[in-house]
PDB file of N, CA and C in Angstrom:
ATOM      1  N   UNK A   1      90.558 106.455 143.476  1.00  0.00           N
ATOM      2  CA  UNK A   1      89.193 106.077 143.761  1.00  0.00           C
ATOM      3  C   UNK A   1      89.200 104.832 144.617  1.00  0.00           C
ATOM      4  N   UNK A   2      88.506 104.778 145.475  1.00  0.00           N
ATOM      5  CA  UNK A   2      88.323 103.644 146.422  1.00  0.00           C
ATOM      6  C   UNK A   2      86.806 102.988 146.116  1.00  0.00           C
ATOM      7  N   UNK A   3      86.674 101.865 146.347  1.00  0.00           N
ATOM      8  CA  UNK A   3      85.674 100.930 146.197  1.00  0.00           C
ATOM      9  C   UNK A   3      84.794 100.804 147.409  1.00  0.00           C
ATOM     10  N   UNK A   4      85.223 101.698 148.685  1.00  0.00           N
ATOM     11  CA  UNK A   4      84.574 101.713 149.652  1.00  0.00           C
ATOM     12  C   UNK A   4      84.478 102.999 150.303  1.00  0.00           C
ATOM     13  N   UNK A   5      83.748 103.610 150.675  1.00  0.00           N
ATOM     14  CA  UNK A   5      83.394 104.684 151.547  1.00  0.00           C
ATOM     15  C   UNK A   5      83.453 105.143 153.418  1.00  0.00           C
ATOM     16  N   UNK A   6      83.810 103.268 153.592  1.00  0.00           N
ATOM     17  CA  UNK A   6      83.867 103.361 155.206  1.00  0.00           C
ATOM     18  C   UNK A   6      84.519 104.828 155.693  1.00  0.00           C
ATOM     19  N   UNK A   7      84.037 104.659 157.070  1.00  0.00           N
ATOM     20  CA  UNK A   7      85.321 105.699 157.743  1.00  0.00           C
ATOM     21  C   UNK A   7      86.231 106.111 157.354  1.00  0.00           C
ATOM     22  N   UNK A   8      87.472 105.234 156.675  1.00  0.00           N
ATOM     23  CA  UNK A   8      88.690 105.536 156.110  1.00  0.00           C
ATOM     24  C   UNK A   8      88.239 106.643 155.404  1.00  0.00           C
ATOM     25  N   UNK A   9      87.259 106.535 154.282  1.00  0.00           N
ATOM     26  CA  UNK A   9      86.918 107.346 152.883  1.00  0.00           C
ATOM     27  C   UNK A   9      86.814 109.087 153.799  1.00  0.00           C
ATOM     28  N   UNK A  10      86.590 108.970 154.692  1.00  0.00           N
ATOM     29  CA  UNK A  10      86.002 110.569 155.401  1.00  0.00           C
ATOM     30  C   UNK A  10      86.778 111.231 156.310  1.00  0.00           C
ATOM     31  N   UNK A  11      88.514 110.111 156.523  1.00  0.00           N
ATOM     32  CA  UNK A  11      89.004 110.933 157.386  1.00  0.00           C
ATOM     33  C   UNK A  11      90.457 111.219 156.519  1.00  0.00           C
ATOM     34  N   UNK A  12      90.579 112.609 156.115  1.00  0.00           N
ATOM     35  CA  UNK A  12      91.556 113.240 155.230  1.00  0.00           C
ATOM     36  C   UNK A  12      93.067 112.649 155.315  1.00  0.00           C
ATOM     37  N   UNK A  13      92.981 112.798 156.841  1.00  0.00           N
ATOM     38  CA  UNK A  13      94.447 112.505 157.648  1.00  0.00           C
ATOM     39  C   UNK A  13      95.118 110.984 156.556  1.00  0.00           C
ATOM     40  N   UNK A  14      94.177 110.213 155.841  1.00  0.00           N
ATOM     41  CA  UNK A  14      94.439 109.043 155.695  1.00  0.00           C
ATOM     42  C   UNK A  14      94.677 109.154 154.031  1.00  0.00           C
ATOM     43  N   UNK A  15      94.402 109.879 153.006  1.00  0.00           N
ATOM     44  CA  UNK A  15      94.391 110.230 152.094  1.00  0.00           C
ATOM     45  C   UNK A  15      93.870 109.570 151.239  1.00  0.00           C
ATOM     46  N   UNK A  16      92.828 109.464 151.362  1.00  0.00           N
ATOM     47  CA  UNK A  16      92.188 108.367 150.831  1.00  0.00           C
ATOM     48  C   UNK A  16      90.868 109.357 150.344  1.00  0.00           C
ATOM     49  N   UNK A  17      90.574 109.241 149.086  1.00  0.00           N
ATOM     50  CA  UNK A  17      89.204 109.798 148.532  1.00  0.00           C
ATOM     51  C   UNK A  17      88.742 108.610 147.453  1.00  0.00           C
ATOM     52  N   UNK A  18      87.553 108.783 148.280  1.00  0.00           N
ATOM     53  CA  UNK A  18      86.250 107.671 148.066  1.00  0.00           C
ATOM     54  C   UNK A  18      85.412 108.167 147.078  1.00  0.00           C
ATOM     55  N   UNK A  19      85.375 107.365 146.095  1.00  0.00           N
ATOM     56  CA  UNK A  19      84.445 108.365 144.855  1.00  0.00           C
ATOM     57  C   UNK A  19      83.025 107.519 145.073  1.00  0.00           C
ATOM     58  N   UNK A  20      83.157 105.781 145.111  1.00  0.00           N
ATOM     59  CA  UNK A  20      82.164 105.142 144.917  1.00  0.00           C
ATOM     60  C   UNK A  20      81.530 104.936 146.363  1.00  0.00           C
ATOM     61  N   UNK A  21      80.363 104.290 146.346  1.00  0.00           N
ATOM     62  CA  UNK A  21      79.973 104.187 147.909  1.00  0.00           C
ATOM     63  C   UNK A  21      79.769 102.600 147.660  1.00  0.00           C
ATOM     64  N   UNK A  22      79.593 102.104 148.880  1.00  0.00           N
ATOM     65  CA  UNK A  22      79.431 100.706 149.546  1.00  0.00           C
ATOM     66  C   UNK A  22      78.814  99.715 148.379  1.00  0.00           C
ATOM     67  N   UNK A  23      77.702 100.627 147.597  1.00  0.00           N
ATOM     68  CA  UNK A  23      76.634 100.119 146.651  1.00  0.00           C
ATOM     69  C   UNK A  23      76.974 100.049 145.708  1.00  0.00           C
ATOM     70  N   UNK A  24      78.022 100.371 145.068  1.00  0.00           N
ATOM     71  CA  UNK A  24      78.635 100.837 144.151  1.00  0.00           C
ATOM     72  C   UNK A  24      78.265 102.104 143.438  1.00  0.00           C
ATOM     73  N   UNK A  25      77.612 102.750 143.623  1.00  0.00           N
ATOM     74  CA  UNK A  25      77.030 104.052 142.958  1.00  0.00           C
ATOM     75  C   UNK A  25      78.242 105.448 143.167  1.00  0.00           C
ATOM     76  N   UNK A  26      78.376 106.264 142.662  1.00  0.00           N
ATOM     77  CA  UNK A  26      79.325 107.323 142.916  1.00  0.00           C
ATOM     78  C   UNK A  26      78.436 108.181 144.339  1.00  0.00           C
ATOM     79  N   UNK A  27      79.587 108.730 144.798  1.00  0.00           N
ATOM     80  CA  UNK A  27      78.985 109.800 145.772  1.00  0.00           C
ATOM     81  C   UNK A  27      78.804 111.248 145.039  1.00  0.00           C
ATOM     82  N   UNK A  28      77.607 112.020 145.405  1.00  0.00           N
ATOM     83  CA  UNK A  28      77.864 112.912 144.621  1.00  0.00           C
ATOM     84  C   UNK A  28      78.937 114.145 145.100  1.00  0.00           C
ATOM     85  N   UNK A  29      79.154 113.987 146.641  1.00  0.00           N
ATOM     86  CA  UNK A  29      80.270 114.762 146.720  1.00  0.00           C
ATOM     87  C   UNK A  29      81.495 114.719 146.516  1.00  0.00           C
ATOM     88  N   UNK A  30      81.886 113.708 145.926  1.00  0.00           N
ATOM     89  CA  UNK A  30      83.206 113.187 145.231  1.00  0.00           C
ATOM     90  C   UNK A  30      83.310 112.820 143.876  1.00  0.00           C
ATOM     91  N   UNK A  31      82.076 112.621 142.969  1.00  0.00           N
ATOM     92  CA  UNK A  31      82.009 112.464 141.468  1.00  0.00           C
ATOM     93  C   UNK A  31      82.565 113.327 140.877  1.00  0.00           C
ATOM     94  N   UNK A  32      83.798 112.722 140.249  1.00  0.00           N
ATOM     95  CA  UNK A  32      84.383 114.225 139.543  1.00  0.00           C
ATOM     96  C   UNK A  32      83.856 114.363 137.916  1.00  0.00           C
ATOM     97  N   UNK A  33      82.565 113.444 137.548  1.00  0.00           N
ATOM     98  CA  UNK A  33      81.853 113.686 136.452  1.00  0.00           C
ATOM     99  C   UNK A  33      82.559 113.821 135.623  1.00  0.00           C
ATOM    100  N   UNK A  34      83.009 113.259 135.222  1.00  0.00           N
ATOM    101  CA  UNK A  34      83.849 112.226 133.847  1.00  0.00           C
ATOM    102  C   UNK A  34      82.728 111.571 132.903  1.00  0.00           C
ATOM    103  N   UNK A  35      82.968 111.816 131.456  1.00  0.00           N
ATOM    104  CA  UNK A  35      82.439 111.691 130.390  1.00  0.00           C
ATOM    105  C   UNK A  35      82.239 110.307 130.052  1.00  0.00           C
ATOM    106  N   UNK A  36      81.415 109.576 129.581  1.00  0.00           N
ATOM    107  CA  UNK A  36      81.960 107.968 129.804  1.00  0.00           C
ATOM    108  C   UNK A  36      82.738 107.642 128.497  1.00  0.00           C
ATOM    109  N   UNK A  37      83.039 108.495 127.457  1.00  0.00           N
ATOM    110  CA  UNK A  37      84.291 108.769 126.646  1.00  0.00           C
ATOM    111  C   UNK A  37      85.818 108.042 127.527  1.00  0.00           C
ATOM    112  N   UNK A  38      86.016 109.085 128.922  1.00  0.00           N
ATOM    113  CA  UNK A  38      86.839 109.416 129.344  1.00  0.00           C
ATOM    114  C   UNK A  38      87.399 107.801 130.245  1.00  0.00           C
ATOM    115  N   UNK A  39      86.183 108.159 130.773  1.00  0.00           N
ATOM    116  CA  UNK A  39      86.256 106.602 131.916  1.00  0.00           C
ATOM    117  C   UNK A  39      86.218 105.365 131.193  1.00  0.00           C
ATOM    118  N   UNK A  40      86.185 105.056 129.852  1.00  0.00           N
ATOM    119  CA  UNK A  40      86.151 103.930 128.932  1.00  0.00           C
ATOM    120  C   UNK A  40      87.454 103.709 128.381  1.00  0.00           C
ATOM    121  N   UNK A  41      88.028 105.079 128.216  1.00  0.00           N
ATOM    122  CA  UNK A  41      89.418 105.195 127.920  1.00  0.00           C
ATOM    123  C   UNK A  41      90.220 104.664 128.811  1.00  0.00           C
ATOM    124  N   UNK A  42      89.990 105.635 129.838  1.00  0.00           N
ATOM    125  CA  UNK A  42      91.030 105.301 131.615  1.00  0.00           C
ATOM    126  C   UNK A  42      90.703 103.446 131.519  1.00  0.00           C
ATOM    127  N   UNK A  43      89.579 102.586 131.801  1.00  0.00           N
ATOM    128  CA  UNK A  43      89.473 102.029 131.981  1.00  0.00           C
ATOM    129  C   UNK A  43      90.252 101.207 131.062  1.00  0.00           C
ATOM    130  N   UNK A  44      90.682 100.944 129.561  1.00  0.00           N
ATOM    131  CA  UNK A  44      91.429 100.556 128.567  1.00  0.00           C
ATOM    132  C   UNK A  44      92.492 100.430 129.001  1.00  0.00           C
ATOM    133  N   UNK A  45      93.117 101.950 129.683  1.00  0.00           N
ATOM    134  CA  UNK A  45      94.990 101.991 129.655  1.00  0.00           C
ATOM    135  C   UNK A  45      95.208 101.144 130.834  1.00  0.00           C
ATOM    136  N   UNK A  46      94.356 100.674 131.964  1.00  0.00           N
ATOM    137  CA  UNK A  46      94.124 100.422 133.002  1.00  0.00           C
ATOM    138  C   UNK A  46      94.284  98.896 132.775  1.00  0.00           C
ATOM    139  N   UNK A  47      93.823  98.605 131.564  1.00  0.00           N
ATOM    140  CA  UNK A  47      93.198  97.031 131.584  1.00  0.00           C
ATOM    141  C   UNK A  47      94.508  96.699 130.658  1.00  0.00           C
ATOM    142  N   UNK A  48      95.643  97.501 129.563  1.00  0.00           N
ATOM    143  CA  UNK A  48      96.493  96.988 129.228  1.00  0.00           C
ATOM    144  C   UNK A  48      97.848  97.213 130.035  1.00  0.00           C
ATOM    145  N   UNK A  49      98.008  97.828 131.072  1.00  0.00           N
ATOM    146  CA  UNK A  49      98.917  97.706 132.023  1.00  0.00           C
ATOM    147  C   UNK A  49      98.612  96.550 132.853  1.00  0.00           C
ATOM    148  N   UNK A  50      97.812  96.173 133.145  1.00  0.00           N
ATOM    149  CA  UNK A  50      97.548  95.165 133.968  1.00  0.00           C
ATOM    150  C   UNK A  50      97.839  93.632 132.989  1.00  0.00           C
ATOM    151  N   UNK A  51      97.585  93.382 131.672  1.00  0.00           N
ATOM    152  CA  UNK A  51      97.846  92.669 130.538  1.00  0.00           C
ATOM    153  C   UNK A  51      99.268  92.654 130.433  1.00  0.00           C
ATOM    154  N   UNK A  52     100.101  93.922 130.310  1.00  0.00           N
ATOM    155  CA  UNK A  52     101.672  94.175 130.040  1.00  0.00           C
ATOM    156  C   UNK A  52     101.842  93.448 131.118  1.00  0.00           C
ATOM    157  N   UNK A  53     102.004  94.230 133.018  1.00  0.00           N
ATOM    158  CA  UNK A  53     102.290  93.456 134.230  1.00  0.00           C
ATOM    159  C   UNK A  53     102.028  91.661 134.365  1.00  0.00           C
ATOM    160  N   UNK A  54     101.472  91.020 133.984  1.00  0.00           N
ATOM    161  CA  UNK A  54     101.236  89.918 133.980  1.00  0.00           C
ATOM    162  C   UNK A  54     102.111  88.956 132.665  1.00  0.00           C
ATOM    163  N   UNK A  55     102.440  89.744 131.546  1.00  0.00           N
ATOM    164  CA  UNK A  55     103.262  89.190 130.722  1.00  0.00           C
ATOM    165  C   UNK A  55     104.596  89.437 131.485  1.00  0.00           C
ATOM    166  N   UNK A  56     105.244  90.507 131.920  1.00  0.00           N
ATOM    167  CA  UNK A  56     106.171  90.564 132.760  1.00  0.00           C
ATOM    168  C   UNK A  56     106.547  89.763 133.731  1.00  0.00           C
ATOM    169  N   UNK A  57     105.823  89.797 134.634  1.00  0.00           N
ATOM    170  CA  UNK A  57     105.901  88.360 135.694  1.00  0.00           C
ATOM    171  C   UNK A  57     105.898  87.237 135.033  1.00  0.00           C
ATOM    172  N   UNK A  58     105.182  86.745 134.355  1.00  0.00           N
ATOM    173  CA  UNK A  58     105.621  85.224 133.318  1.00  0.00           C
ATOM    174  C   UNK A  58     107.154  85.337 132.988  1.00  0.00           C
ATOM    175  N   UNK A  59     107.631  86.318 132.195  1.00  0.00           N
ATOM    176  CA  UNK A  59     108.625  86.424 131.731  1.00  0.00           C
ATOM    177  C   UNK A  59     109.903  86.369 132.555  1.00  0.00           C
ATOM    178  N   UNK A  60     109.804  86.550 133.670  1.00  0.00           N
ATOM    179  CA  UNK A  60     110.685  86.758 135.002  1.00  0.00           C
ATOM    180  C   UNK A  60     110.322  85.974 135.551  1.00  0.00           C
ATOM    181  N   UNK A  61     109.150  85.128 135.777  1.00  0.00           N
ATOM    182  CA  UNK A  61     109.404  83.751 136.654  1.00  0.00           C
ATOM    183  C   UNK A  61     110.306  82.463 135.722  1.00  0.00           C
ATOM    184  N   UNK A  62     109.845  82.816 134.366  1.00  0.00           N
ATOM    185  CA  UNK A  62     110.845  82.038 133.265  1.00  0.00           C
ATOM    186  C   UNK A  62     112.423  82.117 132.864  1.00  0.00           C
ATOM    187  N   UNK A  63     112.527  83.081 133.787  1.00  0.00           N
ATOM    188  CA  UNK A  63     114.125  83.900 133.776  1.00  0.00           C
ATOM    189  C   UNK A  63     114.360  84.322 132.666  1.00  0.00           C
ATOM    190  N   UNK A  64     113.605  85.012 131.926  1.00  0.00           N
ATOM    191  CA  UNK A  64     113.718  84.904 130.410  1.00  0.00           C
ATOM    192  C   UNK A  64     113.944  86.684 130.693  1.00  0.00           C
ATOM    193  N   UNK A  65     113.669  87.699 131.346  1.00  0.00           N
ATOM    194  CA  UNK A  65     114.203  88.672 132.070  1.00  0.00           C
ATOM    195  C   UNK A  65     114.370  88.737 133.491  1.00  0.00           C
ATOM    196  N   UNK A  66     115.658  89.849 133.523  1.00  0.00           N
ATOM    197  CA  UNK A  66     115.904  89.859 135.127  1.00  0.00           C
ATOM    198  C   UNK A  66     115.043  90.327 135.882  1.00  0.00           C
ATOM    199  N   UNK A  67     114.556  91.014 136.359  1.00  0.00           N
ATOM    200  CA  UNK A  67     113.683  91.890 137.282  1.00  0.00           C
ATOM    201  C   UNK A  67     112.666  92.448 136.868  1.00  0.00           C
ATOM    202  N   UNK A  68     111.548  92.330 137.550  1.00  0.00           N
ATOM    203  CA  UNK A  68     110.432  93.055 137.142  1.00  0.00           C
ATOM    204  C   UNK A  68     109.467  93.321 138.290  1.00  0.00           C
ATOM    205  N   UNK A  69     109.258  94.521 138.800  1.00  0.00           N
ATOM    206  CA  UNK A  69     108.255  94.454 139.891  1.00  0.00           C
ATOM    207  C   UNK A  69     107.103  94.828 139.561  1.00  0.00           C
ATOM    208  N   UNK A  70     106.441  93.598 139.829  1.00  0.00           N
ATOM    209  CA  UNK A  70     104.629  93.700 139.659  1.00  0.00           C
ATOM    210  C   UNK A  70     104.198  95.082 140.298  1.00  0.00           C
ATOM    211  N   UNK A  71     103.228  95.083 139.511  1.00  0.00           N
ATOM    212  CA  UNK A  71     102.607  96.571 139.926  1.00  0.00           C
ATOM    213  C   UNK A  71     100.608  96.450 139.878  1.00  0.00           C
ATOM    214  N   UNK A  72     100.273  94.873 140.391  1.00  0.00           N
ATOM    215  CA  UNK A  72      98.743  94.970 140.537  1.00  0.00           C
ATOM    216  C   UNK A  72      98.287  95.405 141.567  1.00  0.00           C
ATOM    217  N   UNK A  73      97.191  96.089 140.848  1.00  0.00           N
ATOM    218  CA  UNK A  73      96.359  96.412 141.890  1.00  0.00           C
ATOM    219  C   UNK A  73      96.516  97.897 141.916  1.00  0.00           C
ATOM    220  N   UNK A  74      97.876  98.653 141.377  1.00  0.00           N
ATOM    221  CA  UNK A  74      98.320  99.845 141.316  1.00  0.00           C
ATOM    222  C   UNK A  74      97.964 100.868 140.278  1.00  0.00           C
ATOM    223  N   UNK A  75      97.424 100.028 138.817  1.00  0.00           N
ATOM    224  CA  UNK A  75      97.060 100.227 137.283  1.00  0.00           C
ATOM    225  C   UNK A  75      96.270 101.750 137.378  1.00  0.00           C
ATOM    226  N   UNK A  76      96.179 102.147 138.446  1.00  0.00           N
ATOM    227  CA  UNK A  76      95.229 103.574 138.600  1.00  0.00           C
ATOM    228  C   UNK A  76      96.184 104.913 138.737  1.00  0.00           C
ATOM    229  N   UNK A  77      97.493 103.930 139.641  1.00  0.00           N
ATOM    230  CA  UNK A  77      98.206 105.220 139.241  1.00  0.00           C
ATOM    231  C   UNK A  77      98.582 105.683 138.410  1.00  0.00           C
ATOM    232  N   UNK A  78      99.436 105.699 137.580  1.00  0.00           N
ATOM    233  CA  UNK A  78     100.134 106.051 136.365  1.00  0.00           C
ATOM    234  C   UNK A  78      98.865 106.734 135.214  1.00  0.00           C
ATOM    235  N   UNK A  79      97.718 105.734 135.536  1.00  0.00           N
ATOM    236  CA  UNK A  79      97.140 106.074 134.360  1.00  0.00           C
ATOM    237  C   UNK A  79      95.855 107.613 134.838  1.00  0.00           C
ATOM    238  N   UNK A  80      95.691 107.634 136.048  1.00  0.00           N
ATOM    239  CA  UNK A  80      95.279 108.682 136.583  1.00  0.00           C
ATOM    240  C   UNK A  80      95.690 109.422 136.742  1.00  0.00           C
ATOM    241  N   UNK A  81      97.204 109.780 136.954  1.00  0.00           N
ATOM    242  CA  UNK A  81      98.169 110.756 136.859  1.00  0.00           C
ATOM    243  C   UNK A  81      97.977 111.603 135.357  1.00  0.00           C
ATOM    244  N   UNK A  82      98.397 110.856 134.467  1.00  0.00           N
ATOM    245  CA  UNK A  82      98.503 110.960 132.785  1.00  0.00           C
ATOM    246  C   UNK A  82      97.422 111.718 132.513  1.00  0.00           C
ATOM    247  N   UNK A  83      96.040 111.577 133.050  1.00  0.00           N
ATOM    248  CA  UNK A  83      94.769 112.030 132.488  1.00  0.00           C
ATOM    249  C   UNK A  83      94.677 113.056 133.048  1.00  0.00           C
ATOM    250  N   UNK A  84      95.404 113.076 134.575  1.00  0.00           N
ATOM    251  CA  UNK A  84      94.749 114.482 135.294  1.00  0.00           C
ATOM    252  C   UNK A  84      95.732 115.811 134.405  1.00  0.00           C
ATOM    253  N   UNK A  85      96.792 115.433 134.030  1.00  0.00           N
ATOM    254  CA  UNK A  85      97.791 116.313 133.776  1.00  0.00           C
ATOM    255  C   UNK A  85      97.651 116.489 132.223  1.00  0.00           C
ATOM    256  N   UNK A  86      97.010 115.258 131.427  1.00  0.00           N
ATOM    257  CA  UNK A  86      96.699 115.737 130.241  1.00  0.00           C
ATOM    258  C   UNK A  86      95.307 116.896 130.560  1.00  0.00           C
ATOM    259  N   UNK A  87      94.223 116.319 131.228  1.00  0.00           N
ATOM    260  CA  UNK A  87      93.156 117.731 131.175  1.00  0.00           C
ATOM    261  C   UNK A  87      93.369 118.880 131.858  1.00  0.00           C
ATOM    262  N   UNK A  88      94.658 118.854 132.055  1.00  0.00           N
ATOM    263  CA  UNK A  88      94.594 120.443 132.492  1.00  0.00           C
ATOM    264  C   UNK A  88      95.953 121.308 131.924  1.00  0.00           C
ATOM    265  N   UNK A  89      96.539 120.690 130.738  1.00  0.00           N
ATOM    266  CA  UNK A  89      97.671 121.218 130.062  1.00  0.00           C
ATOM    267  C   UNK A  89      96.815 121.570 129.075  1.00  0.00           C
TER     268      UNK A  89
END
């Protein structure tokens, strides 16, 4: 889901699908009408990966572990993956 609708959002070649528009409102040709069950959930696993990622980086700028690559800003993948493949198994 993208937060913007510009141009980018309408040209395929770029892979980019735009759910929300400029206003923030959904488009209705891209709302994939999600339960707000669903999107409260997503939004949860979303908000403790981003909680985990940030304890990680502390922990690795403290050398207290070796390596860890941040992953903000990304919290949609993994957890959008998981949901699409749980609703359709």
């Amino acid at each position: 889901m993208a937060l913007s609708s510009g141009s980018a959002g309408k040209d395929p070649a770029l892979g980019l699908l735009c759910v929300l528009r400029d206003d923030g409102r959904t488009d209705p040709a891209t709302d994939p009408f999600l339960a707000p069950e669903n999107l409260l959930a997503i939004h949860k696993e979303m908000h403790a990966i981003r909680v985990l990622d940030e304890a990680l980086v502390a922990l690795q700028r403290q050398g207290r572990i070796g390596f860890h690559a941040a992953c903000t800003g990304q919290e949609a993948v993994p957890v959008g993956t998981v949901f699409a493949i749980r609703r359709f198994i």
